[in-house]
PDB file of N, CA and C in Angstrom:
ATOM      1  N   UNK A   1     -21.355  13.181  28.526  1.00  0.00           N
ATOM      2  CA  UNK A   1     -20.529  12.185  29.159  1.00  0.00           C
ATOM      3  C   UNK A   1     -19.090  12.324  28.673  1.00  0.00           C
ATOM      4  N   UNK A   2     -18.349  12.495  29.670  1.00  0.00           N
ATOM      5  CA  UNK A   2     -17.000  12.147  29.123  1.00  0.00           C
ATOM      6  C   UNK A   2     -16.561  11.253  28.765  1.00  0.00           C
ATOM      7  N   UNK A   3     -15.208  11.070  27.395  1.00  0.00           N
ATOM      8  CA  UNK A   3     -14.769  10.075  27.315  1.00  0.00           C
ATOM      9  C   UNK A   3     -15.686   9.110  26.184  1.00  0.00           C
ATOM     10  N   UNK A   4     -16.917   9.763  25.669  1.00  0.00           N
ATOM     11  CA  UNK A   4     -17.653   9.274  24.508  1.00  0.00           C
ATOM     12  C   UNK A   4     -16.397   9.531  23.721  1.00  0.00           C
ATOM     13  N   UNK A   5     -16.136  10.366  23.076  1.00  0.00           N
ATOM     14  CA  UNK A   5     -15.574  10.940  22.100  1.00  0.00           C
ATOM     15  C   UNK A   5     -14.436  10.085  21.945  1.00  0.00           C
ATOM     16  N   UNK A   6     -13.519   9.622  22.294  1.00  0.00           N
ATOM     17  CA  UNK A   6     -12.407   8.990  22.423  1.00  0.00           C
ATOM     18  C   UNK A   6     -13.144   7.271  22.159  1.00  0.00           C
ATOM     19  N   UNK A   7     -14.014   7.290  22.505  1.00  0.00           N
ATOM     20  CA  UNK A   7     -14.503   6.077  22.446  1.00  0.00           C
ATOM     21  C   UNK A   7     -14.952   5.719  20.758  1.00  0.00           C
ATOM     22  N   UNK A   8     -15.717   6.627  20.820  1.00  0.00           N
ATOM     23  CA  UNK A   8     -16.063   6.669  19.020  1.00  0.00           C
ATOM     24  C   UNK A   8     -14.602   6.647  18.040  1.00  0.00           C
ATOM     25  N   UNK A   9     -13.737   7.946  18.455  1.00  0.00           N
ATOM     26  CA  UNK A   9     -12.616   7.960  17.768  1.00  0.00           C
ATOM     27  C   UNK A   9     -11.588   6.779  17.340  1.00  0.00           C
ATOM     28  N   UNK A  10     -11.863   6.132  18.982  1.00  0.00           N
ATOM     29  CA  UNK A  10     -10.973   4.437  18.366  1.00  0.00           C
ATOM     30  C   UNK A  10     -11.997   3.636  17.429  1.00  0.00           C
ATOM     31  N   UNK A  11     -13.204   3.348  17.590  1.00  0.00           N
ATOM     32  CA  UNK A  11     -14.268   2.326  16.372  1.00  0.00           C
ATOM     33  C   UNK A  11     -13.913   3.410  15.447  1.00  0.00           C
ATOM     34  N   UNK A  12     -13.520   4.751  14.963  1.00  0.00           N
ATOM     35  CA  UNK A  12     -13.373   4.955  13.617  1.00  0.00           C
ATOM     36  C   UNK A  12     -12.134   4.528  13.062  1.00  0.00           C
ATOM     37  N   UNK A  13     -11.294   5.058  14.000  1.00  0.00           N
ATOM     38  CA  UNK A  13     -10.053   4.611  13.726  1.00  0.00           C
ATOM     39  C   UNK A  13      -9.947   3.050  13.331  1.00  0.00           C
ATOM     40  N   UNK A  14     -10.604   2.290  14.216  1.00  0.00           N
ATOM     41  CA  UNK A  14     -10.179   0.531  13.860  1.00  0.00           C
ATOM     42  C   UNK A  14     -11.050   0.042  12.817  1.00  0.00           C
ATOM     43  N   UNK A  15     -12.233   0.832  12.397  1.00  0.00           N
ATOM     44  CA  UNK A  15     -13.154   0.779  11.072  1.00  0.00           C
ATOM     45  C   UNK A  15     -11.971   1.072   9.883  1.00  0.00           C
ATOM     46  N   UNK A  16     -11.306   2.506  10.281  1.00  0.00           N
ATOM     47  CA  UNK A  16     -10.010   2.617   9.367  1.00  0.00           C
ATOM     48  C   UNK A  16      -9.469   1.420   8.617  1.00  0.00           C
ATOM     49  N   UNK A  17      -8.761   1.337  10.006  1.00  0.00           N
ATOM     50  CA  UNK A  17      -7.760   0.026   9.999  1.00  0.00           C
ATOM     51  C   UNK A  17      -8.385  -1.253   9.281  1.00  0.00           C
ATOM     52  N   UNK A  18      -9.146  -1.759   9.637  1.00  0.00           N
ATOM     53  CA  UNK A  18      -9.947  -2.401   8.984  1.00  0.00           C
ATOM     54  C   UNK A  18     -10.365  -2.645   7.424  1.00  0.00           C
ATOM     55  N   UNK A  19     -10.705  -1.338   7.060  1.00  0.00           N
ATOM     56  CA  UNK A  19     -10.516  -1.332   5.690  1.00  0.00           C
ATOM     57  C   UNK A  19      -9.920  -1.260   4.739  1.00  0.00           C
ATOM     58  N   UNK A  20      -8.536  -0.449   5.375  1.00  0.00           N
ATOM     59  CA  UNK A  20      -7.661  -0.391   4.918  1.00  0.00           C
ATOM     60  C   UNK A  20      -6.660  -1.705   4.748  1.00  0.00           C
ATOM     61  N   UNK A  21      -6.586  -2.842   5.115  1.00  0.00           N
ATOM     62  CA  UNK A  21      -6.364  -3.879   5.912  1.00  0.00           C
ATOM     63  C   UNK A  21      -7.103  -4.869   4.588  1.00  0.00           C
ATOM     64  N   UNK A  22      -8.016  -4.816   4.214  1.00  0.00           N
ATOM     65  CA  UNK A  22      -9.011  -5.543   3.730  1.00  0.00           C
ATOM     66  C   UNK A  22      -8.409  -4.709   1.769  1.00  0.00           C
ATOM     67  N   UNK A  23      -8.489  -3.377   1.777  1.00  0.00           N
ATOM     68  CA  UNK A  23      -7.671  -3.055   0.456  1.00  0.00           C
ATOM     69  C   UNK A  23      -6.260  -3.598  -0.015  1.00  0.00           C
ATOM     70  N   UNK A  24      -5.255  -3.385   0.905  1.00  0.00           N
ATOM     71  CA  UNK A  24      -4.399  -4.004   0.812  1.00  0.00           C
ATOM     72  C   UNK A  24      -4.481  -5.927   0.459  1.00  0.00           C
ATOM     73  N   UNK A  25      -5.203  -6.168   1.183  1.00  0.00           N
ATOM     74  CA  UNK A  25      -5.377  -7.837   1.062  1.00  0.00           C
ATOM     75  C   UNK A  25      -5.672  -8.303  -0.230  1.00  0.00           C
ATOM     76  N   UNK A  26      -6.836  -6.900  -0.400  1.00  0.00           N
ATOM     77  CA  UNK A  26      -7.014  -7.529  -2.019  1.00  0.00           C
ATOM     78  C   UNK A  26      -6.065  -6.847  -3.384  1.00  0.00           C
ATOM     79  N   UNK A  27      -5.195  -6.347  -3.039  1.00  0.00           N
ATOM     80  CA  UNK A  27      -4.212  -5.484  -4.152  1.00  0.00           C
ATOM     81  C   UNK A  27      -3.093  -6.698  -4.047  1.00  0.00           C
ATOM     82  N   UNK A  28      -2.582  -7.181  -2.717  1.00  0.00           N
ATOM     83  CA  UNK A  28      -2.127  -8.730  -2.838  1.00  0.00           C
ATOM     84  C   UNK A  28      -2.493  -9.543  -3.579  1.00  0.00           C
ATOM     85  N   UNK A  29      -3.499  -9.802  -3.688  1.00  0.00           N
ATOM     86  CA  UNK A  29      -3.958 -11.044  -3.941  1.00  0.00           C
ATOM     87  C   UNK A  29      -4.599 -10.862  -5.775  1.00  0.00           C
ATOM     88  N   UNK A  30      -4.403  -9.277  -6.123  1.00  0.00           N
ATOM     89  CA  UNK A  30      -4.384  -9.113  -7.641  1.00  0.00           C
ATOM     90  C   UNK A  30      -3.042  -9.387  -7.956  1.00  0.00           C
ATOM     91  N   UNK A  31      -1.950  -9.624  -7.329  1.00  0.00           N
ATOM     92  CA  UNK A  31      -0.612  -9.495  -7.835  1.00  0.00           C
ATOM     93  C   UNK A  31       0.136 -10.965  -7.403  1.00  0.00           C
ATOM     94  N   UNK A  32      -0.811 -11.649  -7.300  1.00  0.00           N
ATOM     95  CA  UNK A  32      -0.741 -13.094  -7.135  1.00  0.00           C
ATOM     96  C   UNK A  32      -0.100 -13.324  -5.497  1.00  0.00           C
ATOM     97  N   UNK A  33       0.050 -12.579  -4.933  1.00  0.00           N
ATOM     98  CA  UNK A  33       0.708 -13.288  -3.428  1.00  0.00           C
ATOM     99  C   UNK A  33      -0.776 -13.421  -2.493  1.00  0.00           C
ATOM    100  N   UNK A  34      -0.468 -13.670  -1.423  1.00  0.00           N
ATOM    101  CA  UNK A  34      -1.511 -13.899  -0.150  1.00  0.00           C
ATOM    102  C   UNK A  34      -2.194 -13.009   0.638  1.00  0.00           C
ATOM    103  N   UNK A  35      -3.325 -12.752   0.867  1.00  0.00           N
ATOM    104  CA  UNK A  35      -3.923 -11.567   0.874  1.00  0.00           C
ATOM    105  C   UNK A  35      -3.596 -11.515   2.281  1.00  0.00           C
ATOM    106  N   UNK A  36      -3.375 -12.878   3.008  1.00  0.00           N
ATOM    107  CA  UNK A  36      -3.328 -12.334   4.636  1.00  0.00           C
ATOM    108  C   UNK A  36      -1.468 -11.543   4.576  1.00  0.00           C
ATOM    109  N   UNK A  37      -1.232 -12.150   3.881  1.00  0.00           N
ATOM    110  CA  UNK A  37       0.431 -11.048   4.590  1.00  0.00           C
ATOM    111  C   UNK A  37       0.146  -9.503   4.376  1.00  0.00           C
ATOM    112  N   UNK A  38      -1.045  -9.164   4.225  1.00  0.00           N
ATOM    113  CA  UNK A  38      -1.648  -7.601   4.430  1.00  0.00           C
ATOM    114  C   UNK A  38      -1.623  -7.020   6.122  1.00  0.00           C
ATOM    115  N   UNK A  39      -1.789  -8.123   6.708  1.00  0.00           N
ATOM    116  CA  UNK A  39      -2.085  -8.091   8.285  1.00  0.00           C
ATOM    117  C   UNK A  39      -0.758  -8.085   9.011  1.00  0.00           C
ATOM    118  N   UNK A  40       0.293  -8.858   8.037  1.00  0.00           N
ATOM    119  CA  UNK A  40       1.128  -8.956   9.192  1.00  0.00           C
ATOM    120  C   UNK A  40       2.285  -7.748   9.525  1.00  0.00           C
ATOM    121  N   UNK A  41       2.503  -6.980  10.049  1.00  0.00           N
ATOM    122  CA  UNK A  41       3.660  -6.062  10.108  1.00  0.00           C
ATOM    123  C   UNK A  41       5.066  -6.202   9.666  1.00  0.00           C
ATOM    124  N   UNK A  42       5.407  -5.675   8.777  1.00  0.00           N
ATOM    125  CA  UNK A  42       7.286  -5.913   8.311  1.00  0.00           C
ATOM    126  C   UNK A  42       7.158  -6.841   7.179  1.00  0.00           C
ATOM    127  N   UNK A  43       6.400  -7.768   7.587  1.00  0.00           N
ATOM    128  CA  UNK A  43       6.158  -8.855   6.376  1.00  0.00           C
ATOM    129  C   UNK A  43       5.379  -8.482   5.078  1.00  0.00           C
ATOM    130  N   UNK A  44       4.459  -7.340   5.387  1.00  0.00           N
ATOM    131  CA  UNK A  44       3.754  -6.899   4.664  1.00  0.00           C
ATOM    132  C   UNK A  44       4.435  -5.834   3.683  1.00  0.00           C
ATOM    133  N   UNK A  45       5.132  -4.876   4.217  1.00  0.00           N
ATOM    134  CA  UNK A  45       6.336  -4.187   3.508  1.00  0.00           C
ATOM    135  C   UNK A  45       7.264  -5.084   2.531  1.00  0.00           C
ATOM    136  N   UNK A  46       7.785  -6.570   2.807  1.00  0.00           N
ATOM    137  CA  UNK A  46       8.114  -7.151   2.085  1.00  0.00           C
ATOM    138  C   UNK A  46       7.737  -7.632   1.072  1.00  0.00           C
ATOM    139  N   UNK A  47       6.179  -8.176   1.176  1.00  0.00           N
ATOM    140  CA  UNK A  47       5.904  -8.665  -0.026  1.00  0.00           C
ATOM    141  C   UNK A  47       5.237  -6.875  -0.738  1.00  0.00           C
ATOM    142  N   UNK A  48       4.826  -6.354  -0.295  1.00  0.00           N
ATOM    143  CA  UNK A  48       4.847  -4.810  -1.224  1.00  0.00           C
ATOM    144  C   UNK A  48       6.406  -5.365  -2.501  1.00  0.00           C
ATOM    145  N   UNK A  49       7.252  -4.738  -1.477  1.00  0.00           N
ATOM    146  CA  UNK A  49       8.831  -5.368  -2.353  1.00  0.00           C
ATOM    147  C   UNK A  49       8.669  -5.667  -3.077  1.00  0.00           C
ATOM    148  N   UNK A  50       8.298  -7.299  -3.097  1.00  0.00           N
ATOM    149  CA  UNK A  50       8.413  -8.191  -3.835  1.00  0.00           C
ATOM    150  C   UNK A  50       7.707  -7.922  -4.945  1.00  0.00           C
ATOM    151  N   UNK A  51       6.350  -7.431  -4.991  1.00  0.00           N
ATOM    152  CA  UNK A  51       5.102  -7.233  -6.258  1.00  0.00           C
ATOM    153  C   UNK A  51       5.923  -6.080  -6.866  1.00  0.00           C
ATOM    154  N   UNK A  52       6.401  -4.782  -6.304  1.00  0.00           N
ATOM    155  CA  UNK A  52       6.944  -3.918  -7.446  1.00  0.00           C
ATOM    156  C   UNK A  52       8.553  -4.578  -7.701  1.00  0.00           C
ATOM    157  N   UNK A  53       9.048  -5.200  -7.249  1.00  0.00           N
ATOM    158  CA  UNK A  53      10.403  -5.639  -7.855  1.00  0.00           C
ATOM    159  C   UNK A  53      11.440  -4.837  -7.272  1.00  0.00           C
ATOM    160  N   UNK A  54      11.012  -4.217  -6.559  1.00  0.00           N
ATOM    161  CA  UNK A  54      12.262  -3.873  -5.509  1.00  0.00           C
ATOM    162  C   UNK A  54      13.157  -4.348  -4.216  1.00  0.00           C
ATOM    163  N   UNK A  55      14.246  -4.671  -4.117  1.00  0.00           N
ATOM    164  CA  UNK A  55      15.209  -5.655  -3.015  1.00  0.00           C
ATOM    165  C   UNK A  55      14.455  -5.540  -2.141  1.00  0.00           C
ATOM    166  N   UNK A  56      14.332  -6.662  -0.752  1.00  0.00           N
ATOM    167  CA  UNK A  56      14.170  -6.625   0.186  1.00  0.00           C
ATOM    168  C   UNK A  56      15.266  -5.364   1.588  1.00  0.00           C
ATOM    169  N   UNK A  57      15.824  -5.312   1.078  1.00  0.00           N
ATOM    170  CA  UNK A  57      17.011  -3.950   1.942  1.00  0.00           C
ATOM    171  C   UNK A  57      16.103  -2.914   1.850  1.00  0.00           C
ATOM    172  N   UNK A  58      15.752  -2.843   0.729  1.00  0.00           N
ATOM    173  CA  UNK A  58      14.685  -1.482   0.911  1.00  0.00           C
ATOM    174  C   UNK A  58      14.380  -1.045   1.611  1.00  0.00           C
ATOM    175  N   UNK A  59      13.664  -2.095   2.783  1.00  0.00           N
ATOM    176  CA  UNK A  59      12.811  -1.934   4.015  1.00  0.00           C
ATOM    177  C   UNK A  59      13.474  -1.164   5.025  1.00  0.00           C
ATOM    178  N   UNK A  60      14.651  -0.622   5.046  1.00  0.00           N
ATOM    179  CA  UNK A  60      16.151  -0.348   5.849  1.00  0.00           C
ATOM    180  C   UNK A  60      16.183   0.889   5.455  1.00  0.00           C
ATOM    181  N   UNK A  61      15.391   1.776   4.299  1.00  0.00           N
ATOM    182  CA  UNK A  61      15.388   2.847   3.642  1.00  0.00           C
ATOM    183  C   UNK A  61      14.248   3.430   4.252  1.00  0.00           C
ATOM    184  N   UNK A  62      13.366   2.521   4.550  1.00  0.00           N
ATOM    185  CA  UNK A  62      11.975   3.160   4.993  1.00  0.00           C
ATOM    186  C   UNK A  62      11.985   3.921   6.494  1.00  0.00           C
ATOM    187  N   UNK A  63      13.192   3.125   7.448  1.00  0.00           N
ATOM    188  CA  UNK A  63      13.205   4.166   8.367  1.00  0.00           C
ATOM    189  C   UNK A  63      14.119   5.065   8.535  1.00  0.00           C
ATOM    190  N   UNK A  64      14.628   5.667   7.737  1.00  0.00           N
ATOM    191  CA  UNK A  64      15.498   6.523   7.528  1.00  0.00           C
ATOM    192  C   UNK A  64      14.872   7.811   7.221  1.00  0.00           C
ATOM    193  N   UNK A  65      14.516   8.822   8.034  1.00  0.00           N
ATOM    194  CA  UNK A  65      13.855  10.133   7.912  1.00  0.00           C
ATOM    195  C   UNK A  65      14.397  10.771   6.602  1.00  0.00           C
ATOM    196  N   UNK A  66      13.387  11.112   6.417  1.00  0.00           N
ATOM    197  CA  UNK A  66      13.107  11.852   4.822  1.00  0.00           C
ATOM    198  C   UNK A  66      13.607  11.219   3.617  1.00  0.00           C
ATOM    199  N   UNK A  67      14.148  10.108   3.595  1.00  0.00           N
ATOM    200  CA  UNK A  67      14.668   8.763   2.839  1.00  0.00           C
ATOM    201  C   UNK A  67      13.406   8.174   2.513  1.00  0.00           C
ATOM    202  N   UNK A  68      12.784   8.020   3.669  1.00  0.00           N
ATOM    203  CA  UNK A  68      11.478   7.137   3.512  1.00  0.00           C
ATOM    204  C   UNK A  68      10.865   7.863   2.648  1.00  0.00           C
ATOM    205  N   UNK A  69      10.207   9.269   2.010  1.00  0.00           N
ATOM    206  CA  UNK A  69       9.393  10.263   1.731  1.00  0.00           C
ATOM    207  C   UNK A  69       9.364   9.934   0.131  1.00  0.00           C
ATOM    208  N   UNK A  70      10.764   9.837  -0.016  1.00  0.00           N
ATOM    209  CA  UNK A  70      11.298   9.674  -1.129  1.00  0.00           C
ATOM    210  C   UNK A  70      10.988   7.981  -1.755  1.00  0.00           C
ATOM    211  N   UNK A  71      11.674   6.946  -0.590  1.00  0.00           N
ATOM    212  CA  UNK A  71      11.375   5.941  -1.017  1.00  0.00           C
ATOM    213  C   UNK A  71       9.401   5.331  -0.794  1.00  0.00           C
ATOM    214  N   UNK A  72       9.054   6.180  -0.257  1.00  0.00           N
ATOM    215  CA  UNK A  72       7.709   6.185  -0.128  1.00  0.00           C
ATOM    216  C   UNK A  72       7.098   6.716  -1.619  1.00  0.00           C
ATOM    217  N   UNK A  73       7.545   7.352  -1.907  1.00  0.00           N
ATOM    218  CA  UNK A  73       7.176   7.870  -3.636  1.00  0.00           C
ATOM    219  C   UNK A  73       7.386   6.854  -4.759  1.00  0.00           C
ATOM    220  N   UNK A  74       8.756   6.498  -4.303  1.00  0.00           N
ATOM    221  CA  UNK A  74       9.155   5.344  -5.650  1.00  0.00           C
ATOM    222  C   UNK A  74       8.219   4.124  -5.152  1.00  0.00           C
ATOM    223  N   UNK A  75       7.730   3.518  -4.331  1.00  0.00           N
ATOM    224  CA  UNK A  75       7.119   2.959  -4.408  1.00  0.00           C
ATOM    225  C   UNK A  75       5.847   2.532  -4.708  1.00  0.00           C
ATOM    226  N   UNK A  76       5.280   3.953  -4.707  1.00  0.00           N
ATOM    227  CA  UNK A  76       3.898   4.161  -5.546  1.00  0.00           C
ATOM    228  C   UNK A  76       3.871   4.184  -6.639  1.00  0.00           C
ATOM    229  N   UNK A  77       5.016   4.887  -6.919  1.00  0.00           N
ATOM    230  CA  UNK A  77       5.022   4.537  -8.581  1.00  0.00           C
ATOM    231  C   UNK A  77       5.305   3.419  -8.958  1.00  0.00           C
ATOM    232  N   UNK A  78       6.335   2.929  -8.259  1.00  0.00           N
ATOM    233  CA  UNK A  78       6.454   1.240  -9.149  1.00  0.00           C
ATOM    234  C   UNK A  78       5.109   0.357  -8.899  1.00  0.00           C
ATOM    235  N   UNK A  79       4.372   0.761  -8.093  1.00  0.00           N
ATOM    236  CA  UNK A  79       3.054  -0.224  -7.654  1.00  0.00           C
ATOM    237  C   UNK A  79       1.929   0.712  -8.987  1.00  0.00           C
ATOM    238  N   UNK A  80       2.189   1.903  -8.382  1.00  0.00           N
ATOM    239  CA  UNK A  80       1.451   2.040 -10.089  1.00  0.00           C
ATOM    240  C   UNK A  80       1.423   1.724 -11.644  1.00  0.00           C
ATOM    241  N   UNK A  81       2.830   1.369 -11.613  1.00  0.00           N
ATOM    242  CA  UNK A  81       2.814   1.193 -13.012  1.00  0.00           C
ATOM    243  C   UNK A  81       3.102  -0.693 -13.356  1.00  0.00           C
ATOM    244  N   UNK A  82       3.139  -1.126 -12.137  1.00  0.00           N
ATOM    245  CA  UNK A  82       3.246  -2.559 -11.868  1.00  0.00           C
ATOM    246  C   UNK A  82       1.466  -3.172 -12.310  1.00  0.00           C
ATOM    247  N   UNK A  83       0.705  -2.110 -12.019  1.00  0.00           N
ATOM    248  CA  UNK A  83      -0.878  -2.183 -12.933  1.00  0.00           C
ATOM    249  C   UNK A  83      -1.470  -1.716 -13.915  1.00  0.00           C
ATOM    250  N   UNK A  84      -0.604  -0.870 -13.927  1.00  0.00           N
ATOM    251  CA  UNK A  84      -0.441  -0.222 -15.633  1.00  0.00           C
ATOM    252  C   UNK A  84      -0.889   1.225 -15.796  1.00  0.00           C
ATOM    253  N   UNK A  85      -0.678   2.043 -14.848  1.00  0.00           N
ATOM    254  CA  UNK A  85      -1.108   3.269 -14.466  1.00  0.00           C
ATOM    255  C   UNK A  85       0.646   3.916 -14.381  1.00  0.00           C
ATOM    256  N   UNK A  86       0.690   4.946 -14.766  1.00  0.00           N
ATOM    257  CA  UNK A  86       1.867   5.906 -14.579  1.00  0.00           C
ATOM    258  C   UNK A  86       2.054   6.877 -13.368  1.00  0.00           C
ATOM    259  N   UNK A  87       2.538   7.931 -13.947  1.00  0.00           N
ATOM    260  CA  UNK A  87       3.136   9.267 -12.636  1.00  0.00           C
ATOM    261  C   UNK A  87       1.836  10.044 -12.310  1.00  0.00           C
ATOM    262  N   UNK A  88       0.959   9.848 -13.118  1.00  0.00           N
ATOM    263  CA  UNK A  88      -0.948  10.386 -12.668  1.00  0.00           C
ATOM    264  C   UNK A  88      -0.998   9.616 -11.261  1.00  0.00           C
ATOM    265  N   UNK A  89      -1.481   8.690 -11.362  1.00  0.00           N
ATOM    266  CA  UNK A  89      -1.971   7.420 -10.377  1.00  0.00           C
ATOM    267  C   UNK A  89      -0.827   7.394  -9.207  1.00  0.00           C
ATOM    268  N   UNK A  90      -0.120   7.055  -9.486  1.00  0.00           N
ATOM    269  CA  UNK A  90       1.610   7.221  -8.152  1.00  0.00           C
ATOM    270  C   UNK A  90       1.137   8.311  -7.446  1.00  0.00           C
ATOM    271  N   UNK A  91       0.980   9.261  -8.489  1.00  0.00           N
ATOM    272  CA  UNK A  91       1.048  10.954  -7.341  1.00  0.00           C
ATOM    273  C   UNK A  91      -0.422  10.613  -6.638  1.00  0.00           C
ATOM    274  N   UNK A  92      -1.471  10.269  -7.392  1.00  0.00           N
ATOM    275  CA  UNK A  92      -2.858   9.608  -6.438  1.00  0.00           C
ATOM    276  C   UNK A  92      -2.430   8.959  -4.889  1.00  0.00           C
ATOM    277  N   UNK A  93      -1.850   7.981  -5.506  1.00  0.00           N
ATOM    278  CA  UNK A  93      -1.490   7.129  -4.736  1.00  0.00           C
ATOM    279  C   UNK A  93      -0.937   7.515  -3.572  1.00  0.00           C
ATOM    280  N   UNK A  94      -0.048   8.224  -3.742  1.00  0.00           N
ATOM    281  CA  UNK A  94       1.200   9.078  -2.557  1.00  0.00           C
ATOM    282  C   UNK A  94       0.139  10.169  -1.871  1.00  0.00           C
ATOM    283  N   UNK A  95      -1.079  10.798  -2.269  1.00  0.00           N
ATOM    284  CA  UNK A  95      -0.800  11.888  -1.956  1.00  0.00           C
ATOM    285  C   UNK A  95      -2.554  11.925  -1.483  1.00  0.00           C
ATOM    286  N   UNK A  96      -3.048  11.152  -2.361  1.00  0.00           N
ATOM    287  CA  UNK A  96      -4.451  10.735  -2.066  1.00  0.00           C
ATOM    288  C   UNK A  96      -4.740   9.184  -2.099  1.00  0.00           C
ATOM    289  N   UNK A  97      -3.798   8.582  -1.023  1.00  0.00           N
ATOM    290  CA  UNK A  97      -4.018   7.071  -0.613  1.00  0.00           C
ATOM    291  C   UNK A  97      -5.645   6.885  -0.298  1.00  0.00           C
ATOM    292  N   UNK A  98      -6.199   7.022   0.318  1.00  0.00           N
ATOM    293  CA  UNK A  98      -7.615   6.912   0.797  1.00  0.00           C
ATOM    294  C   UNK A  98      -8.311   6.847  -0.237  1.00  0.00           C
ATOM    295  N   UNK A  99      -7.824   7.505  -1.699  1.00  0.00           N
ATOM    296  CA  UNK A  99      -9.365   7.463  -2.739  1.00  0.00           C
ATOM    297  C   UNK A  99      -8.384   6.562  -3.727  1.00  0.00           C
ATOM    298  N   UNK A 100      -7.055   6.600  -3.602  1.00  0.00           N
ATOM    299  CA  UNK A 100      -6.614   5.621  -5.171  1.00  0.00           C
ATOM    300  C   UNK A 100      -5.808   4.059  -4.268  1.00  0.00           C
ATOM    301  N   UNK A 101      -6.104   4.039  -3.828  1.00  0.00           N
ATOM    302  CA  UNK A 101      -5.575   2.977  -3.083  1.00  0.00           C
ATOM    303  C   UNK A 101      -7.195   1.659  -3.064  1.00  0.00           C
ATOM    304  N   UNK A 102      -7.834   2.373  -2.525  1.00  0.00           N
ATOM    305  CA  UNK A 102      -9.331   1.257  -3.011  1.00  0.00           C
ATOM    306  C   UNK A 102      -9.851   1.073  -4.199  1.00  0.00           C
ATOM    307  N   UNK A 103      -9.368   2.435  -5.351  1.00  0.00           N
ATOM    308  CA  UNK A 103      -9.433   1.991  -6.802  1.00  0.00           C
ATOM    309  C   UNK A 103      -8.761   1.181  -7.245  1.00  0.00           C
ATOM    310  N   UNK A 104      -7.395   1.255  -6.815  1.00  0.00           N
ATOM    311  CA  UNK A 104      -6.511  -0.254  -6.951  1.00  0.00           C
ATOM    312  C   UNK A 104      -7.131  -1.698  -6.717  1.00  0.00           C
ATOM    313  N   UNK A 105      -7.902  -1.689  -5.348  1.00  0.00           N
ATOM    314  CA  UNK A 105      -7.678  -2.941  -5.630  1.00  0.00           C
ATOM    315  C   UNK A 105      -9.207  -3.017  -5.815  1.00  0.00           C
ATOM    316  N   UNK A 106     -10.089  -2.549  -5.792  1.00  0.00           N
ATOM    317  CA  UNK A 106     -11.681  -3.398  -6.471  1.00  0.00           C
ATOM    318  C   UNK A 106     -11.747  -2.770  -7.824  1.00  0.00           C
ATOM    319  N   UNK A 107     -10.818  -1.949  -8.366  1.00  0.00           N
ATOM    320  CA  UNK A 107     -11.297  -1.732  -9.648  1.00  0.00           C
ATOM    321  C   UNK A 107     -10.570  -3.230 -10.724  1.00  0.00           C
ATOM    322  N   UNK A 108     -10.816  -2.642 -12.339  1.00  0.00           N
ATOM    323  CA  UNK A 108     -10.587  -3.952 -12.815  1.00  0.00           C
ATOM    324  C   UNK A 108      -9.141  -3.673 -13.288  1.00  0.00           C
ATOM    325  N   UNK A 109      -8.031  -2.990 -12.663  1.00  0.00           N
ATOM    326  CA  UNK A 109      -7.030  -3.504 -13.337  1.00  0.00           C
ATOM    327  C   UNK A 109      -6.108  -4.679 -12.592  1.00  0.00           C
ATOM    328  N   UNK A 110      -5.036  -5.060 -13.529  1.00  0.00           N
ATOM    329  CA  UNK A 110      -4.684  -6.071 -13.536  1.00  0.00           C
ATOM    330  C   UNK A 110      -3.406  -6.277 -13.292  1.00  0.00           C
ATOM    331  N   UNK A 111      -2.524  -7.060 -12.171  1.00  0.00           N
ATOM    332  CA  UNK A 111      -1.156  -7.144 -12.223  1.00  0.00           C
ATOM    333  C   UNK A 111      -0.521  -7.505 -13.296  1.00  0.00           C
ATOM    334  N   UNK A 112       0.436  -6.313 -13.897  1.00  0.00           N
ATOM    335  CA  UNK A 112       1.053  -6.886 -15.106  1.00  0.00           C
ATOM    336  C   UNK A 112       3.090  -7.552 -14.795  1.00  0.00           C
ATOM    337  N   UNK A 113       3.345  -7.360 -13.582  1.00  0.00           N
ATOM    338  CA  UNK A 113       4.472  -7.853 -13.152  1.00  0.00           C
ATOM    339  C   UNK A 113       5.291  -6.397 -12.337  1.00  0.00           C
ATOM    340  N   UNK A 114       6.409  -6.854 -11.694  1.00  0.00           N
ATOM    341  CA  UNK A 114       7.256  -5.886 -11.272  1.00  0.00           C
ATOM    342  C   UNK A 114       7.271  -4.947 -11.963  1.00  0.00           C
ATOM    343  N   UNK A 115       7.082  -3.968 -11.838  1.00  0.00           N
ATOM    344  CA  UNK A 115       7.985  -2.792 -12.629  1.00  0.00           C
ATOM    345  C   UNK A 115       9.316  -2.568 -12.528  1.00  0.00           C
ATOM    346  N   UNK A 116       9.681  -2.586 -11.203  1.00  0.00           N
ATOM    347  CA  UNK A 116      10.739  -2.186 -10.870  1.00  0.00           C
ATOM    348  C   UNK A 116      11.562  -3.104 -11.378  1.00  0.00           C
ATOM    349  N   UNK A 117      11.364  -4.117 -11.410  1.00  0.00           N
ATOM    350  CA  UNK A 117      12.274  -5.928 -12.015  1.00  0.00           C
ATOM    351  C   UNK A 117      13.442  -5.466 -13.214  1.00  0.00           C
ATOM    352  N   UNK A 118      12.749  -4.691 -14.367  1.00  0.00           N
ATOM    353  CA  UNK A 118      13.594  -4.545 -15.768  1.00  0.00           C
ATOM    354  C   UNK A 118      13.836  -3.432 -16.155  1.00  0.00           C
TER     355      UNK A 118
END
């Protein structure tokens, strides 16, 4: 049958989304903010911001081609080390989101504040 395939591909894709959606909510909600601003678009980039301690303008960096790549890096790291993990975990993070991104948030570490803040 045609058109299975595409059909499956979106339920994986929105299974994706979904979970991914549900990690984020809870890496929020280790860093004391609201797990639903995981869902919302733009807003969700902000409070990211906010947990590593970086300005809200930021967000103005993110669409800026090959700016973003960069500021896409510093932000893993400051979210990494905002739990107490260093340039190991960041480069996880950046490079293998899918396996250190759900260790973030069901494993047991713990928001220790901005990094980026001091």
């Amino acid at each position: 049958m045609e058109g299975d395939g595409s059909f499956f591909g979106v339920i994986f894709q929105l299974a994706v989304l979904a979970f991914f959606l549900w990690v984020f909510w809870k890496i929020f909600e280790k860093a004391g903010k609201p797990g639903w601003a995981a869902i919302i678009p733009i807003y969700n980039v902000i409070v990211l911001l906010e947990i590593v301690g970086r300005p809200v303008w930021w967000i103005l960096l993110l669409f800026i081609p090959v700016v973003n790549i960069v500021v896409g890096f510093l932000l893993a790291l400051d979210l990494s080390r905002s739990f107490g993990h260093e340039l190991a975990f960041a480069l996880g993070l950046f490079f293998l989101g899918f396996i250190f991104y759900p260790i973030l948030a069901f494993g047991a570490d713990t928001y220790r504040g901005p990094a980026a803040a001091g």
